[in-house]
Structure formats: C-alpha cells, structure tokens
Protein backbone atom coordinates (compact mmCIF):
# COMPACT_ATOMS: atom_id res chain seq x y z
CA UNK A 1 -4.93 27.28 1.80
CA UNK A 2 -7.69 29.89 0.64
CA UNK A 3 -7.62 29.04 -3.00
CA UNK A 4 -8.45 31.70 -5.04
CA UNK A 5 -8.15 34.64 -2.58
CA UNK A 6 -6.33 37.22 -3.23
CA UNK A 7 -4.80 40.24 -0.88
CA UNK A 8 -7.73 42.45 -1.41
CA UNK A 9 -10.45 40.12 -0.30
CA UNK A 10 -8.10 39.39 2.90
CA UNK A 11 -8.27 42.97 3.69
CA UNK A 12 -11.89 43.33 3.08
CA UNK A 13 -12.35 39.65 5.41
CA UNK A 14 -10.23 41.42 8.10
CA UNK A 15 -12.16 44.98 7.89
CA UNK A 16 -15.22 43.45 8.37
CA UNK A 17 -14.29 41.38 11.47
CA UNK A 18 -12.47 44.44 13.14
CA UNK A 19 -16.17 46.25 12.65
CA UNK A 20 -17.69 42.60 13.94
CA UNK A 21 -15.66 42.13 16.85
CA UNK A 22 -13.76 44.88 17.89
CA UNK A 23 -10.05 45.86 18.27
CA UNK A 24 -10.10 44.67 21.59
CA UNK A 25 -11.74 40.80 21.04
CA UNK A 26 -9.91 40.62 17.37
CA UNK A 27 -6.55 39.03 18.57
CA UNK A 28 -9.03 36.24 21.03
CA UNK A 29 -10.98 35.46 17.93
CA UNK A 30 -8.19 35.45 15.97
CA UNK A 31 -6.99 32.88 18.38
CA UNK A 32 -9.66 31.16 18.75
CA UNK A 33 -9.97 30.52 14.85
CA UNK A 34 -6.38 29.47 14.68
CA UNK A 35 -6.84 26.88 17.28
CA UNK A 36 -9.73 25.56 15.86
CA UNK A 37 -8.22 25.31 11.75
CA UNK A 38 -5.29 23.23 14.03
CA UNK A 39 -7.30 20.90 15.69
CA UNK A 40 -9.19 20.68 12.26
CA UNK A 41 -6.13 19.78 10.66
CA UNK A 42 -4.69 17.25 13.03
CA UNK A 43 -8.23 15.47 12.98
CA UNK A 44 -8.32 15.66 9.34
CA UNK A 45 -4.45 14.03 9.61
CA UNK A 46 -5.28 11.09 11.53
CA UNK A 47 -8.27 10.45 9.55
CA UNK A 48 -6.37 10.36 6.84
CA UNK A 49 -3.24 7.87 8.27
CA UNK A 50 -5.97 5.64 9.59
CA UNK A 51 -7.44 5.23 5.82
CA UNK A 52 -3.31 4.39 4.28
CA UNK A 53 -2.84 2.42 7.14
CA UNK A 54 -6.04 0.34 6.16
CA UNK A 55 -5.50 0.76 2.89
CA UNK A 56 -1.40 -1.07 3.86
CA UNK A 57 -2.71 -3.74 5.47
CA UNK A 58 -5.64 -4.65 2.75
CA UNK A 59 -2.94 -4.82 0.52
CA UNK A 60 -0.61 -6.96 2.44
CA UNK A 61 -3.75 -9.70 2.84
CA UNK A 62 -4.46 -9.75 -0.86
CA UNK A 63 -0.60 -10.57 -1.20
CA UNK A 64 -0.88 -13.00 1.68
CA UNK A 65 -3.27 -14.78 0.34
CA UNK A 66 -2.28 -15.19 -2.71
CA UNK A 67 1.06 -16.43 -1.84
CA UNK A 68 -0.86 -19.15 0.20
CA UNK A 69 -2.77 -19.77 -3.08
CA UNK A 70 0.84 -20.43 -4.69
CA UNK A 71 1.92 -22.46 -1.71
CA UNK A 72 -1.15 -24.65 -2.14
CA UNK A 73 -0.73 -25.12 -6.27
CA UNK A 74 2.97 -25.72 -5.62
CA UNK A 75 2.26 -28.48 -2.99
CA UNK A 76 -0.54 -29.79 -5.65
CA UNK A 77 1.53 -29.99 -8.32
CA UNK A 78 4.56 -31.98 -6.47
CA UNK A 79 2.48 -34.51 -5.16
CA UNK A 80 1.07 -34.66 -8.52
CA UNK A 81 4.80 -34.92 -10.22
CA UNK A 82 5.48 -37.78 -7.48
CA UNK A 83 2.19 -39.98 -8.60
CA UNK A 84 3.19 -39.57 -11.72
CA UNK A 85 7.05 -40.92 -11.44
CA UNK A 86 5.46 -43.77 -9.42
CA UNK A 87 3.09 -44.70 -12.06
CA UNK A 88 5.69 -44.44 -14.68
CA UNK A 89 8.48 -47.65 -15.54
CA UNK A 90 11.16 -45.54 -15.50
CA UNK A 91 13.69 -46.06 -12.43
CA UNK A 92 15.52 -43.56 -10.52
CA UNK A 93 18.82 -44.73 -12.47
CA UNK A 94 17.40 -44.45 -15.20
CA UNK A 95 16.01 -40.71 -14.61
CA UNK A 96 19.85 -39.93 -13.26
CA UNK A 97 20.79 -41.49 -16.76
CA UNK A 98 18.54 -38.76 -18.65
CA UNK A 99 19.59 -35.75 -16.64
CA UNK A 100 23.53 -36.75 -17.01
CA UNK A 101 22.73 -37.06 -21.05
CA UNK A 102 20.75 -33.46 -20.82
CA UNK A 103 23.89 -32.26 -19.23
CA UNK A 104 26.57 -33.50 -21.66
CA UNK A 105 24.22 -32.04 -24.41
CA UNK A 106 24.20 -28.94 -23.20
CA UNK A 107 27.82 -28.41 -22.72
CA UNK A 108 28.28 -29.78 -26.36
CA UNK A 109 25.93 -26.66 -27.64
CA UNK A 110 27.83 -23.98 -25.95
C-alpha cells in the first residue's frame, strides 16, 4: 500500500504527526484518515466494476452482432443454394440418386 516505505520513514511520518497534532487529537485524526483511505477505496471499487461491467457488455454486442452478421450470410447463402437447384435440370430424384451413390462410396473406402 505505501510502496517503497520502509519502517523507519513510518516512524519518522508518525513522530511528526504526534508533534502536529497532539497525543490527545492523534487517535481522531488517525480516524479520520482511515475513514477517508475507506471511502477512497470503495469509490475507487465501484469505479472500477462500472468500467468491467462496460467493458462485459461491449463485448457481448460485438459478439451479438456478429452472430446476426452470420445469421444474415447464412440466410443469403440458402436462398442462394435454393435459386440455384431451381435453375438447375437436375430433379429431386435425381439429387437423392447422387447422395445414395456418395454414400455407398464412402462405405466402400473405409
């Protein structure tokens, strides 16, 4: 919490404030200082949450919208694969035909 201080320069901190302040008013201020490095804290807390929270919920619209992007290519694409199988000669028996020879093929190989 105080980085680089050491023992001594607590003690020489703590002589100085008894001289400041007082041994009466040194336990109030000391009070009063803890109080306020609390609140400090708690504020400093909440800040923080509030930023991962915002940070969370960017991130879950990026991904949002870029599985509506895929929803949109996938629906493109199938209406694209229908046009084509409409414009083509081939028949629906004939397609079932293809996929059964695919099949038999592929059982042969293993």
């Amino acid at each position: 919490m105080f980085g680089n201080i050491g023992f001594p320069e607590i003690l020489v901190i703590m002589a100085i404030a008894l001289l400041i302040f007082g041994p009466k008013k040194l336990p109030e201020v000391g009070r009063s200082l803890g109080k306020a490095l609390r609140e400090f804290r708690r504020t400093s807390d909440e800040i923080k949450e509030r930023i991962e929270e915002e940070i969370q919920a960017d991130e879950f619209r990026e991904i949002k919208n870029n599985i509506e992007d895929f929803k949109d290519i996938s629906v493109e694409n199938i209406t694209e694969d229908k046009t084509q199988r409409r414009d083509s000669p081939s028949t629906e028996e004939e397609d079932n035909k293809k996929d059964r020879k695919n099949e038999q093929e592929g059982k042969k190989i293993s």
